[in-house]
Every structure is written in C-alpha cells, then in structure tokens.
Protein backbone atom coordinates (compact mmCIF):
# COMPACT_ATOMS: atom_id res chain seq x y z
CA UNK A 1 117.10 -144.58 -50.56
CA UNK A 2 114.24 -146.10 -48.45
CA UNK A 3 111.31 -143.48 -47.51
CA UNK A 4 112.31 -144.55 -43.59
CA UNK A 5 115.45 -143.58 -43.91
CA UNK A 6 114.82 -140.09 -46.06
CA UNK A 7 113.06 -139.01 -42.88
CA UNK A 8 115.28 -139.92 -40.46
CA UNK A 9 117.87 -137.80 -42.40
CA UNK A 10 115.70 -135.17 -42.64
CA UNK A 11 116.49 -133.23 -39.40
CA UNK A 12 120.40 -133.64 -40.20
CA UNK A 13 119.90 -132.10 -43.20
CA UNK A 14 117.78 -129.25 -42.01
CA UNK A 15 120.07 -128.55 -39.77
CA UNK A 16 122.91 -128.15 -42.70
CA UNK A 17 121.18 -125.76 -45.23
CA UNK A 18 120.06 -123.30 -41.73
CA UNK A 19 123.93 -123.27 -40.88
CA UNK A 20 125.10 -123.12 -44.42
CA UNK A 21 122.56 -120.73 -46.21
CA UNK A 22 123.19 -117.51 -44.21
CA UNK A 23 127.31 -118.68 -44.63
CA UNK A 24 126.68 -119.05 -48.69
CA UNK A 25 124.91 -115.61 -48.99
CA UNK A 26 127.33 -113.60 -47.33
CA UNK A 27 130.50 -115.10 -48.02
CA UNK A 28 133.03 -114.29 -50.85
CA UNK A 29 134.94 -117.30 -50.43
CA UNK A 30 134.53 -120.74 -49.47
CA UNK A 31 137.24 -120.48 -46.57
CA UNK A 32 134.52 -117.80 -45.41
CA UNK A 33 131.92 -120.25 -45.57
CA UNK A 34 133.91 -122.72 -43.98
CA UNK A 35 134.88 -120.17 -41.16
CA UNK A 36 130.80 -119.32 -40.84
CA UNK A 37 129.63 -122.62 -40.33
CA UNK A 38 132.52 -123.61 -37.88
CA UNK A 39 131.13 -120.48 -35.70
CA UNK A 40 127.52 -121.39 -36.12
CA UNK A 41 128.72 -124.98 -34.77
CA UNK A 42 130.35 -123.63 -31.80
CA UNK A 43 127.49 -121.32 -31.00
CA UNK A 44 125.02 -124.31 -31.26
CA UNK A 45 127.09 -126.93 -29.16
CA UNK A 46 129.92 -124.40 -27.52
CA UNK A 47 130.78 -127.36 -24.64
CA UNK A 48 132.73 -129.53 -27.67
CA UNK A 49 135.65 -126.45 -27.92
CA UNK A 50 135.64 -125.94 -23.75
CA UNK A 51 138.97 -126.62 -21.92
CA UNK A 52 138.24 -127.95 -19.11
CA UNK A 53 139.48 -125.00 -16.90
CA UNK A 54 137.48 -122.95 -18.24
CA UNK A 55 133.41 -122.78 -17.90
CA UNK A 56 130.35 -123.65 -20.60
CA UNK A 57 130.07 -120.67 -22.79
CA UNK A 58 126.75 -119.49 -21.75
CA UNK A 59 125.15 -116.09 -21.03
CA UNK A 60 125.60 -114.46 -17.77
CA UNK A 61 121.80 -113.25 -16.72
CA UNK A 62 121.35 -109.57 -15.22
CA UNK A 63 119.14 -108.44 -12.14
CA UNK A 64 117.97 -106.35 -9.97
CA UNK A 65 120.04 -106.86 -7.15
CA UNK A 66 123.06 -107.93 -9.65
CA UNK A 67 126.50 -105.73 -9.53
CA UNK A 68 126.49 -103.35 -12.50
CA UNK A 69 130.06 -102.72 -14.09
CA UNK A 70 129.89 -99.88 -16.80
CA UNK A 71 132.05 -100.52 -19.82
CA UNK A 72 131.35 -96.97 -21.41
CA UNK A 73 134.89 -95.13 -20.10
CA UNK A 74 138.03 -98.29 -19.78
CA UNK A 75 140.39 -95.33 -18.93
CA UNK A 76 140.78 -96.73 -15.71
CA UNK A 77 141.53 -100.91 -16.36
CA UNK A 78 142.51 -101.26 -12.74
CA UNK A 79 139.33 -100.44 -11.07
CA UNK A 80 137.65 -101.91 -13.68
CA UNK A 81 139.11 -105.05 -13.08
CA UNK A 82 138.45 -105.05 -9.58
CA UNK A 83 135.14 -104.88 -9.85
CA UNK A 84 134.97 -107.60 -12.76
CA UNK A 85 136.82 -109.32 -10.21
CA UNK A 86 134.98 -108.92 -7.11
CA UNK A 87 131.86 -109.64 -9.61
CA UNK A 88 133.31 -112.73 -10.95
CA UNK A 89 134.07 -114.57 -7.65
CA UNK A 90 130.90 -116.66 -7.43
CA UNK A 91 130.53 -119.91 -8.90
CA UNK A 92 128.98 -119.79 -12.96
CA UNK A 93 125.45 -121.07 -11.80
CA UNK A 94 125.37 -118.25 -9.34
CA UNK A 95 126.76 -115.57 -11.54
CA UNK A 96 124.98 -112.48 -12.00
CA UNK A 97 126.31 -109.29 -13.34
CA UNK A 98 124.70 -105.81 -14.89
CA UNK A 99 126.54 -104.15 -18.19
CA UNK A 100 124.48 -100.93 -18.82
CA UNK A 101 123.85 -100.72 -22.57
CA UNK A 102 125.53 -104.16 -23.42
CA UNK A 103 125.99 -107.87 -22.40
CA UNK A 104 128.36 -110.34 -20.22
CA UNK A 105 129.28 -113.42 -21.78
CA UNK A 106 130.88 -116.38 -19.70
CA UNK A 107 133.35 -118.70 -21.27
CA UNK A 108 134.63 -118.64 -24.90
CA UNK A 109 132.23 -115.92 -27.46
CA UNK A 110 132.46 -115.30 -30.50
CA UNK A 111 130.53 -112.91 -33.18
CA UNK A 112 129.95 -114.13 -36.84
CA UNK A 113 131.11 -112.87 -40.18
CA UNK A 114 127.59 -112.18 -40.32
CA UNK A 115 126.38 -110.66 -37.00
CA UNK A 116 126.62 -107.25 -35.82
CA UNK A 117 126.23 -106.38 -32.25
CA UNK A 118 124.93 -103.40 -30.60
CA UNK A 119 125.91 -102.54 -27.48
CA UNK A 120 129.51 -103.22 -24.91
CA UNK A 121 130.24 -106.63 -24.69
CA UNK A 122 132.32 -108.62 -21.87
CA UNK A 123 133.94 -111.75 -22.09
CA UNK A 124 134.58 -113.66 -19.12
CA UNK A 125 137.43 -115.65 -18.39
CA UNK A 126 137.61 -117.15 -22.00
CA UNK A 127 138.41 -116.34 -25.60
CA UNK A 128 136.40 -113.26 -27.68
CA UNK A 129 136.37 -114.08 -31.44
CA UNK A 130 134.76 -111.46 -33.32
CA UNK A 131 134.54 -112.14 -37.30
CA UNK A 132 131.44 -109.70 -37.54
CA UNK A 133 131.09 -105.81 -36.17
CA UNK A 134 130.43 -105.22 -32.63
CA UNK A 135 129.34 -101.31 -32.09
CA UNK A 136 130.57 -100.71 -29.05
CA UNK A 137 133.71 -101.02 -26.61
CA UNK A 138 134.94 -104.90 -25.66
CA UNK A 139 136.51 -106.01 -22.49
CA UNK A 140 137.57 -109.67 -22.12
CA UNK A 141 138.85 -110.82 -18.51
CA UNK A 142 140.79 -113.83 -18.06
CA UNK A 143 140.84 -114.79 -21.70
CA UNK A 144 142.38 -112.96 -25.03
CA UNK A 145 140.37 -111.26 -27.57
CA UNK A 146 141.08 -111.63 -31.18
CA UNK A 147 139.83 -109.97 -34.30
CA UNK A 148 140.12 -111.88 -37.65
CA UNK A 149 139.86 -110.73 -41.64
CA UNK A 150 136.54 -108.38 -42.03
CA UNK A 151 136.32 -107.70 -38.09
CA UNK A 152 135.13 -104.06 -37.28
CA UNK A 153 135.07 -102.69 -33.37
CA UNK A 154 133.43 -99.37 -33.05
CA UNK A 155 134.81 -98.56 -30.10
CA UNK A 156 137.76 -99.31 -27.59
CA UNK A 157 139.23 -103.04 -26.43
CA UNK A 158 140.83 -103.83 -23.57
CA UNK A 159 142.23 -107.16 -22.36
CA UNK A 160 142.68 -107.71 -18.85
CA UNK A 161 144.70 -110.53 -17.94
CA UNK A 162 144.69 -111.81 -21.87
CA UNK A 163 145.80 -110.54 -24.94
CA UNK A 164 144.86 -108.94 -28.36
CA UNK A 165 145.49 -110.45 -31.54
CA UNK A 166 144.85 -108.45 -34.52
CA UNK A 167 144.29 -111.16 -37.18
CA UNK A 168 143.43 -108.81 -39.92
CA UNK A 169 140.40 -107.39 -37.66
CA UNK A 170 139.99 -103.16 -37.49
CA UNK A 171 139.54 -101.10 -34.02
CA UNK A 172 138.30 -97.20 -34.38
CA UNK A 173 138.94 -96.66 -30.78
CA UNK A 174 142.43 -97.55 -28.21
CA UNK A 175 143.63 -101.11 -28.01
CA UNK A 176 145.37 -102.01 -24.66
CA UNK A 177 146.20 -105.20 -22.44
CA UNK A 178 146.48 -105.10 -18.67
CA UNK A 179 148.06 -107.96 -16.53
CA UNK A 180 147.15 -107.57 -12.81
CA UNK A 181 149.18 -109.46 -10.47
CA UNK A 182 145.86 -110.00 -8.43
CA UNK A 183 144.27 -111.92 -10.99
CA UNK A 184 142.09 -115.17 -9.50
CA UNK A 185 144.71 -118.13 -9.45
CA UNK A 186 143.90 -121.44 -8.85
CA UNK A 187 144.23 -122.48 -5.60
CA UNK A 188 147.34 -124.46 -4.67
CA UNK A 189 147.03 -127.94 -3.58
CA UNK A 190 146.97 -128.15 0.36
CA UNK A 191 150.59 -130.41 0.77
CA UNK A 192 149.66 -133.46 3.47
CA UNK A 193 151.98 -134.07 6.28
CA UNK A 194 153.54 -137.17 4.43
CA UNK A 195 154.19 -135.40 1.39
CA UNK A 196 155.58 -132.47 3.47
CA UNK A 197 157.73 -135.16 5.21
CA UNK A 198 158.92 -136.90 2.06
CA UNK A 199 159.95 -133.71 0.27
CA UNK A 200 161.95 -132.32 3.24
CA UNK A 201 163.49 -135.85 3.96
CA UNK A 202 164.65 -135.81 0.30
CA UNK A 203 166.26 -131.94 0.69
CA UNK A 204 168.40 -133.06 3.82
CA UNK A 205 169.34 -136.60 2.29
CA UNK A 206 170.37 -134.62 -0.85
CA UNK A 207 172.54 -132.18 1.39
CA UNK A 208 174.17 -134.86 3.27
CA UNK A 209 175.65 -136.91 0.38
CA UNK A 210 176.93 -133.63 -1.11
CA UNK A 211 178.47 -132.63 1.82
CA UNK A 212 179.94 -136.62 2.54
CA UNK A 213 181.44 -136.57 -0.80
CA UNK A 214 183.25 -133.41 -0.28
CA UNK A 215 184.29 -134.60 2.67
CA UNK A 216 185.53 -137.74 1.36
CA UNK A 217 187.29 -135.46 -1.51
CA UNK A 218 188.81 -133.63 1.16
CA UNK A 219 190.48 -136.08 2.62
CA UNK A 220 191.55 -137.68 0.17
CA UNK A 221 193.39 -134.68 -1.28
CA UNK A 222 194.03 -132.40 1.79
CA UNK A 223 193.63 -134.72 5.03
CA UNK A 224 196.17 -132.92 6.65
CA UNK A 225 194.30 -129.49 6.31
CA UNK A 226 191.06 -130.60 7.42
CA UNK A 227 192.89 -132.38 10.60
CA UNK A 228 194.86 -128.93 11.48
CA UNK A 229 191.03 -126.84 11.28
CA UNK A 230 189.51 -129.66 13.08
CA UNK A 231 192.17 -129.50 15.83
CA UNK A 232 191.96 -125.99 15.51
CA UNK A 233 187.94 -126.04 15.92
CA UNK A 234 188.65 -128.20 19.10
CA UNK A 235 191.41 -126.68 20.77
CA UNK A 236 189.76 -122.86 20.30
CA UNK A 237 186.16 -123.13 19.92
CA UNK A 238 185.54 -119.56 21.41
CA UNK A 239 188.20 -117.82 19.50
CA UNK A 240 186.91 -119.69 15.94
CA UNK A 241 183.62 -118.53 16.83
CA UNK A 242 184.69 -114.91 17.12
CA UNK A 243 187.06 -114.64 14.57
CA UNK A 244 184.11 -116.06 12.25
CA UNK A 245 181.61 -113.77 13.08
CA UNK A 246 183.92 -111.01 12.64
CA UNK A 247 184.74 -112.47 9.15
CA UNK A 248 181.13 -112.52 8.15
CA UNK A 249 181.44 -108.77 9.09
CA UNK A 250 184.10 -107.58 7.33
CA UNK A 251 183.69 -110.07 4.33
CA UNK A 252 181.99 -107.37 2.55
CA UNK A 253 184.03 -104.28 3.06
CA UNK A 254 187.41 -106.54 2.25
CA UNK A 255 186.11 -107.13 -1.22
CA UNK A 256 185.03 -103.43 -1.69
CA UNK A 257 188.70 -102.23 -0.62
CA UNK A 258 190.38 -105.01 -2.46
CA UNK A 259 188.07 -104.07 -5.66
CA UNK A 260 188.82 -100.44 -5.51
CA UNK A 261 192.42 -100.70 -5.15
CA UNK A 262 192.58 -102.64 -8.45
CA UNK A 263 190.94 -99.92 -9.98
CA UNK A 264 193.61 -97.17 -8.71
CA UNK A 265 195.71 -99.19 -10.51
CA UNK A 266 195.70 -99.38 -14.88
CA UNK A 267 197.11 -103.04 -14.77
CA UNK A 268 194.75 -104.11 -11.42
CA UNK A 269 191.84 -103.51 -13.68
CA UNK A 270 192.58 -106.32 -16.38
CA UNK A 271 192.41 -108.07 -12.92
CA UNK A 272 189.27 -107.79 -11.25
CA UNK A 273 187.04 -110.40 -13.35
CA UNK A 274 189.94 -112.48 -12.10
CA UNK A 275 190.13 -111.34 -8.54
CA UNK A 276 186.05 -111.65 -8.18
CA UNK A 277 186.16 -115.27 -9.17
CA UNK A 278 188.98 -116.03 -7.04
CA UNK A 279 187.71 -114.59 -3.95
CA UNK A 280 184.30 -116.03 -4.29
CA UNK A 281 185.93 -119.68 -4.31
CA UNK A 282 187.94 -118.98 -1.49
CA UNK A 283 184.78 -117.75 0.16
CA UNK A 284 182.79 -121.01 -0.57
CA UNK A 285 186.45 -122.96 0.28
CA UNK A 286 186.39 -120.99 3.41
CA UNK A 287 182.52 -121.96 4.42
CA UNK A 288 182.18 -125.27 3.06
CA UNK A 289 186.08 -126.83 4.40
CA UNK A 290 184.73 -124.96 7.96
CA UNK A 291 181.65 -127.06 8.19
CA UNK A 292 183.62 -130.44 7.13
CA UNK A 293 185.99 -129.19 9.53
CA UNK A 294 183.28 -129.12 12.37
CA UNK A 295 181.83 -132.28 11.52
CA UNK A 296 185.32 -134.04 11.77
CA UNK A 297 185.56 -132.35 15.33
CA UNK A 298 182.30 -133.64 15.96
CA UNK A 299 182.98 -137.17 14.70
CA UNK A 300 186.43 -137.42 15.99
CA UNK A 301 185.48 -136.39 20.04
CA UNK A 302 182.21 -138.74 19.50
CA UNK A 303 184.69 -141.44 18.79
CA UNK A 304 187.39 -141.36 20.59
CA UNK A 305 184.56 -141.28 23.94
CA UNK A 306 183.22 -144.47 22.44
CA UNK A 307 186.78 -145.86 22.36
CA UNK A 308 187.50 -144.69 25.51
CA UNK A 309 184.40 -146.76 27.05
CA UNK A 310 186.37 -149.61 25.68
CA UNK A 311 184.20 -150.26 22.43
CA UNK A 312 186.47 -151.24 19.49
CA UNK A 313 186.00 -148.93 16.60
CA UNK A 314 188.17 -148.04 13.76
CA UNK A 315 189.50 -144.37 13.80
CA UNK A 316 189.45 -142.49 10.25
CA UNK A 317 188.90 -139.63 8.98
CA UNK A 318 186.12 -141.19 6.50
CA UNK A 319 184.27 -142.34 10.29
CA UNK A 320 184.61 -139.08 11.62
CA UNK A 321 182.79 -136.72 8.85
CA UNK A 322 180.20 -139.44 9.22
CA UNK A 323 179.30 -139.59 12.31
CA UNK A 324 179.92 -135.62 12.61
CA UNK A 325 177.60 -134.89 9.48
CA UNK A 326 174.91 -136.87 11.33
CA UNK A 327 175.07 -134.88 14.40
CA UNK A 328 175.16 -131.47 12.20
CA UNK A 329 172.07 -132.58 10.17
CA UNK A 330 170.37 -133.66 13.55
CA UNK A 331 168.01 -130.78 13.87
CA UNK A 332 167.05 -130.29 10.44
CA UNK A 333 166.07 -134.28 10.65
CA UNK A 334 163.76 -132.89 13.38
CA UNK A 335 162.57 -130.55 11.37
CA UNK A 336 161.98 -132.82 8.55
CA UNK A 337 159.36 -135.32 10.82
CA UNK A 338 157.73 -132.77 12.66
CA UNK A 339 158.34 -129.51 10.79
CA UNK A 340 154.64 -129.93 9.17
CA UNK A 341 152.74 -129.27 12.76
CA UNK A 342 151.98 -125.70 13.50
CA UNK A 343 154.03 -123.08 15.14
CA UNK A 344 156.15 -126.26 16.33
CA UNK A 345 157.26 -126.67 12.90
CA UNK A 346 158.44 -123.03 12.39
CA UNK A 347 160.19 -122.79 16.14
CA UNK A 348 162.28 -126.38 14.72
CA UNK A 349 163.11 -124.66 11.54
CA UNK A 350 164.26 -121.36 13.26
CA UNK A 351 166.67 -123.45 15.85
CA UNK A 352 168.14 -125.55 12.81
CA UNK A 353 169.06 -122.63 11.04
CA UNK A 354 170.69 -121.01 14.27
CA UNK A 355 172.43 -123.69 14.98
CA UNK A 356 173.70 -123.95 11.54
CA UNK A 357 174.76 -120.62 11.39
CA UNK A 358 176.46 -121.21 14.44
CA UNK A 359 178.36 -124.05 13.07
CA UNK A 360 179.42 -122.47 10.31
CA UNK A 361 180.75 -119.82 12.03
CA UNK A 362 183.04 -121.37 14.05
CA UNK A 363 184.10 -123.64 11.25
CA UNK A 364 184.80 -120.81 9.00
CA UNK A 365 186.81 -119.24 11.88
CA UNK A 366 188.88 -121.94 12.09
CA UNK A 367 189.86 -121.88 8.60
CA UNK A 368 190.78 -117.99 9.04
CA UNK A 369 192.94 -118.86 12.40
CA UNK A 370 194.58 -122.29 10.36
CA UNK A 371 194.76 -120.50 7.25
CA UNK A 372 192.91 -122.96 5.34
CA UNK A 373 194.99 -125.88 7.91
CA UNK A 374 198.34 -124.16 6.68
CA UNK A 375 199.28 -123.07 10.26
CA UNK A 376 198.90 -124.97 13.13
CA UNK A 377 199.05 -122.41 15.91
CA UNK A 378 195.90 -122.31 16.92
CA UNK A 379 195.61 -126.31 16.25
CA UNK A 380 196.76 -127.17 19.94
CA UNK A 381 199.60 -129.37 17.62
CA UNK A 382 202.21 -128.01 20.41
CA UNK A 383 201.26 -131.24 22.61
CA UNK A 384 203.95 -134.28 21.66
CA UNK A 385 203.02 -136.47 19.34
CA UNK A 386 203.42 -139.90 21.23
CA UNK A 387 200.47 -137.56 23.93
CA UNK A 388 198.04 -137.84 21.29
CA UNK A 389 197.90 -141.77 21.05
CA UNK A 390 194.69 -143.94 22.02
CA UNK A 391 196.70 -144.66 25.14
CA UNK A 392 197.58 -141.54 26.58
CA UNK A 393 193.92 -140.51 25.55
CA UNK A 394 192.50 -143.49 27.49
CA UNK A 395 194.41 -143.17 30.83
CA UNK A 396 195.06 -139.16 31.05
CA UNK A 397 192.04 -137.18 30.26
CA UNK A 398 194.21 -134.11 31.14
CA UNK A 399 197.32 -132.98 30.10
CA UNK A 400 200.44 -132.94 31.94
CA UNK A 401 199.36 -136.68 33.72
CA UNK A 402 201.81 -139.51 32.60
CA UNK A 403 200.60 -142.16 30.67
CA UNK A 404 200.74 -145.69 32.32
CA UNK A 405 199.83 -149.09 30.74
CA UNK A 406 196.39 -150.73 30.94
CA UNK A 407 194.80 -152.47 34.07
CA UNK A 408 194.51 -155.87 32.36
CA UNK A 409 197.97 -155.21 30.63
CA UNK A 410 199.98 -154.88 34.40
CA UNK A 411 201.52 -157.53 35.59
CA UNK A 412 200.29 -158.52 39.29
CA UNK A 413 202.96 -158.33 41.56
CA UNK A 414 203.94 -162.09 43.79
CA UNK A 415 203.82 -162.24 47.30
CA UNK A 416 206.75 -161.21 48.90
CA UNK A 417 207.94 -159.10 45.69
CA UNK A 418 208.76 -155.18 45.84
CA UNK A 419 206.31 -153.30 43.30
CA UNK A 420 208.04 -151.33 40.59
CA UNK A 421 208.70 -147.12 41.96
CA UNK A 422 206.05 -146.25 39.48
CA UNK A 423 203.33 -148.19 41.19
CA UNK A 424 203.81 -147.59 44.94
C-alpha cells in the first residue's frame, strides 16, 4: 500500500477503532458490538435513519423565555400532553422548550449499551431507543419508546400518542401509553374546485346507472307494476305524498309490534331472523320501485307533451325512466358544478336532498296505495282503455271530450256538400 494512500485512509480508520473500542470493551457478545456501533452510527449521522415525516434528530435548546414542562409527576398524561403539545407547535428551527432536571430531544434518540443518563428525558415526535440506563422518568410524544436486552429505567415511562415495547429492557417505576384524539394531524389537502367537481360528478353518474339498471330490470320483469304506481303517482300525487309520509312515520313502530308479537308466540320466534330480513327488502322494494315509479311519471308526462307538440318519439317504458331519472338527478347535477362555491354550495345541497326526500315520498306512497302495482284503484285505470291512446291524448286534454280525427287526417268537405252531424 502506497504511503498516499495510507493517509488518506487514515481518518476512515480513526473513525472505526473510536466507534468500535468503547463497543469491544463493554460488550459480551459480538451482536452487542454490532448493536453499539450501529447506535454510535446513528448518533454521528442520525439524518440517514429519518423518515421523511418526521424531523432531524437534533437537540431541542432551552431558554429563558422557553415553556418549561416538568416531567417529575406523569400522573396526569392529559395535561401533560397539552402542554407538550401547545410547546411543540412551532416549526423545529424555532423550537424551544425547558425540562427541569432533564433534556428534550427532537426526532428519533436513542441511549447506548454504554451510556447512562441522568436526568428526565423527552422524545419528540420520534422513536426512544434506550440500550443503556437512563435515571430518571421518560416521556416520548408522537413516537414509541422501546427498551431492548440490558435496558434499565429508573423511573416511570409514558408514551403519548406511541407505544412501549419491552424488548427485554427493565422499568422500576409505571409503564403506560396514552392516545389523545387531539394529537397534531397532518393537515388535509385543500380539494380544488375541479377535483371537487370531478368527484361529485362521478357519485351522481354512479347513482344514475344503478338506478337505470334497476329500472331496466324492472321492466323487464314487472312492467306492469311499475305502470300501475306510475299511474298511481300521476293520478294521486297528494294522496301518495301523504300516505308516504305517514309510512315513514309508522315504519318504525310496525316493525316493533310485528317483532313483539312473534315473540308472544313459541313458534313466531324461530321466525323473526326471517321476518327482519323480509321486511327490510320490502322496505328497500318499497323505496327504491317508488322512485323508479316517479321517474316513469316523470318521463312518461315529459313525453307524451313532446308528442303532443307533434314531435315523433317512440313511447317505452325504457324512454320514460330515462328521461325521468334525468329530471330526478337534475338538482344534484347542480350541485355537482357549483356545489364547491360557498354558502351557495350548501343551500344547492340542502334543496337536492329536499327534493329528494320529497320524491321519494310520494313514490313510496304510491307503492303503499298500489300495493307494490297489485291494485289499481288508486291508478286512475277506471278511464277506458281505447281513452288512453296517443289520439284521444292529442285532441282531448280533458276527460269526458270525444275524441275526433286529426286536422290533416279530415277530409275537406266540396262545395255544395252537407258536412257530416259531427262537424257542424
């Protein structure tokens, strides 16, 4: 080995034997010398083992004018970590703080194999390894405090917002852990209008396809039922709307009865798992077929007006829960452009969800007057059938007027010609 090169080693190697002499004399092992240097490493260079939420281990500096937090009594943890925490809410550079008869410590700490401290230590939102003997109490905030093989605390440790690990370590005094649900959080990420826009966009897209293909499922497996609560929804809005809002009343007390009969009875109590799951889908059948049921009012009156202004549109079932769903899912698509501007936002959010509720109300009426569309009494179905075609519709808007043939369809009468009775 060149002489040039000897003394450019020489500091590297100086720097082993001081790390590993003080290891070799104390240690019984060589996993305890191992363990030594390691901690003499992250004492010398403690950045390379920081996460990067968490700040340089360093040591927080007292004065005069700095808060003083005594460590000597931790029976009371929660004032103690309120004024840790009221201490702690500077930034690090700016961090000053007083422990009477001990030392603060910011960011991860630990004590070697072959240290022993003096005094009440506190750790500061990071980890407190302690290998050696610390004669006194520890506190660790924000961070967990563990005690390995040959670790002596003369005195008490408490963990506030961490945990204790005994890893072969010994404690004279109490152990406890406290979690306060005011600990410091991060603070959460200020959501832009787009992103407010996007997310709430994606909520009532997701709602509307669920709903469509329920309604498409309805129809194709009970059309008739959803067309007798639709007529039903149309032909007695008011008394749907009060017959629902006295079902959302008595919803509640129905089940209770209904629950406590079965259990008068020996065989009704076999039956209530039963019951409850039967009664909670008819519920959700009830709410859910009430709201398709609305939207295929909706859909159905916006199209037949279209037809009647001589537009030519297809009528279905499949057209109406379209257009209807679009007209129920209006004001939440209000909501979802503008709900991110103050005070206007909440005021939009407020009126879609009363006009939901209102909706839903008079839906799930219906389906208590129709029976789920099993009775058509309330359905206005008492009208003829031939009174109900896209003719009558077109030429009588009210009941009771006969129906007569289109302009363009009548035959104009020649000169000198009687016109039919009908037409005089």
């Amino acid at each position: 080995m060149s002489t040039s090169r000897a003394l450019r080693l020489a500091p590297a190697i100086a720097l082993i034997a001081l790390l590993v002499r003080p290891a070799i004399a104390r240690a019984d092992e060589p996993s305890d010398m191992l363990r030594d240097v390691w901690t003499r490493i992250q004492q010398i260079a403690p950045g390379q083992d920081a996460s990067p939420d968490r700040p340089r281990p360093q040591a927080v500096p007292a004065a005069a004018d700095a808060p003083a937090i005594s460590l000597r009594d931790l029976s009371h943890p929660i004032s103690l970590e309120r004024s840790i925490r009221a201490a702690a809410a500077v930034p690090p550079g700016q961090l000053h703080l007083t422990i009477p008869n001990g030392q603060a410590r910011l960011g991860d700490f630990s004590i070697g194999s072959d240290q022993r401290v003096t005094g009440d230590l506190l750790v500061l939102r990071g980890t407190a390894d302690v290998y050696g003997r610390l004669e006194g109490n520890l506190v660790s905030w924000g961070g967990d405090i563990v005690l390995h093989s040959g670790a002596v605390v003369a005195g008490d440790v408490l963990a506030l917002d961490g945990q204790v690990r005994l890893a072969g370590g010994e404690v004279t005094g109490e152990v406890r852990t406290m979690s306060s649900p005011a600990a410091e959080q991060p603070p959460a990420a200020v959501q832009s209008p787009m992103s407010h826009v996007l997310r709430s966009l994606a909520g009532t897209a997701g709602v509307f396809l669920t709903m469509l293909l329920a309604g498409f499922g309805l129809v194709l497996f009970g059309k008739s039922s959803l067309e007798v609560t639709s007529d039903t929804v149309r032909s007695s809005f008011s008394r749907a709307f009060i017959v629902g809002l006295l079902g959302q009343i008595l919803v509640l007390p129905t089940f209770g009865m209904l629950v406590v009969g079965l259990i008068l009875t020996v065989a009704g109590i076999l039956l209530i798992p039963f019951v409850v799951i039967v009664f909670a889908l008819l519920l959700v059948a009830g709410i859910v077929g009430g709201a398709l049921a609305v939207a295929h009012a909706m859909g159905e009156s916006i199209t037949r007006r279209q037809m009647a202004q001589g537009r030519a549109l297809s009528p279905n079932s499949y057209r109406y829960l379209v257009v209807g769903l679009c007209c129920v899912l209006a004001p939440w698509l209000v909501w979802t452009l503008f709900g991110w501007v103050p005070v206007a936002g909440e005021l939009m959010l407020g009126a879609a969800i009363l006009i939901s509720w209102l909706l839903a109300s008079v839906g799930f009426g219906a389906a208590l007057l129709s029976r789920g569309g099993l009775k058509e009494q309330f359905a206005g179905r008492f009208i003829p059938p031939e009174m109900l075609t896209d003719e009558f519709l077109w030429a009588t808007p009210r009941y009771g007027v006969p129906a007569v043939k289109r302009p363009d369809s009548t035959p104009t009468p020649r000169s000198g010609t009687r016109p039919p009775d009908g037409l005089r």
